[in-house]
Protein backbone atom coordinates (compact mmCIF):
# COMPACT_ATOMS: atom_id res chain seq x y z
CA UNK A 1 -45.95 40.39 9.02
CA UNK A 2 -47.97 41.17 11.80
CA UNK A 3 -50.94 39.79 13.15
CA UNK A 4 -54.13 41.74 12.54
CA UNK A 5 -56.01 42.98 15.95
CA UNK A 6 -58.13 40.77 17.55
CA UNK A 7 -55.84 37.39 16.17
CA UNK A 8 -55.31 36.07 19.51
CA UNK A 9 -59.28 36.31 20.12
CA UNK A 10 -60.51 34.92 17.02
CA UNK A 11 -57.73 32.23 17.18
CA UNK A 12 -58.79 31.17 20.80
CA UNK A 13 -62.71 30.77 19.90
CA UNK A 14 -61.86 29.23 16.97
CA UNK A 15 -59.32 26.78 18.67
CA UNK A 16 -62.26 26.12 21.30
CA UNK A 17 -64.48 24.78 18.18
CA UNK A 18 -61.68 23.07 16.66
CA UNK A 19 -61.16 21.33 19.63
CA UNK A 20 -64.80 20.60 20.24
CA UNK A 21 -65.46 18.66 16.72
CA UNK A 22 -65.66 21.56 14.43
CA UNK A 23 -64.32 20.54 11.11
CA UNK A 24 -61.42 21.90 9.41
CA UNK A 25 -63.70 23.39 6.88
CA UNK A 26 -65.72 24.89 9.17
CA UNK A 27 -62.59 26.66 11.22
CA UNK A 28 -61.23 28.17 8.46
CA UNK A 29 -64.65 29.62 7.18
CA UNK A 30 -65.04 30.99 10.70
CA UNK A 31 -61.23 32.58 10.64
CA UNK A 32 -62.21 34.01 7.16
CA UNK A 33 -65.69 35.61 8.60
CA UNK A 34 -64.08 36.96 11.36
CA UNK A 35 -62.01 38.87 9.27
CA UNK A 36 -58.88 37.32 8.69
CA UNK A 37 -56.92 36.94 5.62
CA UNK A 38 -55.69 34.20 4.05
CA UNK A 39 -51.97 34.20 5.19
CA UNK A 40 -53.08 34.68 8.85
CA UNK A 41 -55.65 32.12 8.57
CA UNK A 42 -52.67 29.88 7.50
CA UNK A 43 -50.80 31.02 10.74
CA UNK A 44 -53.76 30.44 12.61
CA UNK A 45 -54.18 26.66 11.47
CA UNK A 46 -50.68 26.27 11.95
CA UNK A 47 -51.43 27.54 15.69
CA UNK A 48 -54.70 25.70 16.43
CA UNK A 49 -53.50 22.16 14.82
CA UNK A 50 -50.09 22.42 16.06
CA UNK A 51 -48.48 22.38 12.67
CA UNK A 52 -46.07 23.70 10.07
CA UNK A 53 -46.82 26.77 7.66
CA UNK A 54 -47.18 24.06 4.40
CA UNK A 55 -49.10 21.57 5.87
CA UNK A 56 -51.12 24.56 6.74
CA UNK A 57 -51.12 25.63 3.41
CA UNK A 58 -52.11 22.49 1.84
CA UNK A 59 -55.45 21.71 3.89
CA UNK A 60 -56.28 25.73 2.81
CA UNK A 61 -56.13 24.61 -0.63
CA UNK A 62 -57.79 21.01 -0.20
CA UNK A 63 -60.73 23.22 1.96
CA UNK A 64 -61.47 25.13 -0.91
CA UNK A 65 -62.58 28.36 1.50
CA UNK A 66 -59.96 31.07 0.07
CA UNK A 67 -60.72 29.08 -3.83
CA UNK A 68 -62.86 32.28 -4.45
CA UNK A 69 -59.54 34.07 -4.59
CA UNK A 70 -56.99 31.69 -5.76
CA UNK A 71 -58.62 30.81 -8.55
CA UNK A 72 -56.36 32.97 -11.02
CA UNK A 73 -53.28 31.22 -9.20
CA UNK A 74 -51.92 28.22 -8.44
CA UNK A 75 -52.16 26.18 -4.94
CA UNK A 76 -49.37 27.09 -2.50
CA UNK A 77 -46.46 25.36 -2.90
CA UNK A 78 -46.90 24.55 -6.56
CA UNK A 79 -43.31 26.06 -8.38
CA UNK A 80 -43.98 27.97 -11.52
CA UNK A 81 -41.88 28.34 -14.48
């Protein structure tokens, strides 16, 4: 998939926060109001914490930021059926 325009931007700021104190919380609602979605957002915790795509996924779900649109499904990771 790629990377919307303007990733590498909104990633560095972000990073810059991160790095500065800003919580978890708080850098994903920033990726998400500057326009990412949620897979990208994933990709850019994954590039601003230094770690994998699930761990990623997993503190996206314990946030609660994307919950408005995940409601109807279940966290990532969880095997249906």
């Amino acid at each position: 998939m790629p990377l919307p325009t303007g990733y590498a931007d909104l990633v560095q700021r972000v990073s810059a926060e991160a790095h500065d104190g800003a919580t978890e919380t708080a850098v994903l609602r920033r990726l998400r109001e500057g326009g990412l979605q949620l897979v990208p957002s994933a990709r850019a915790l994954c590039d601003i914490y230094d770690i994998g795509l699930g761990e990623a996924q997993r503190r996206i779900d314990r946030s609660g930021v994307w919950s408005d649109v995940r409601d109807d499904r279940p966290p990532f990771g969880y095997v249906t059926g």
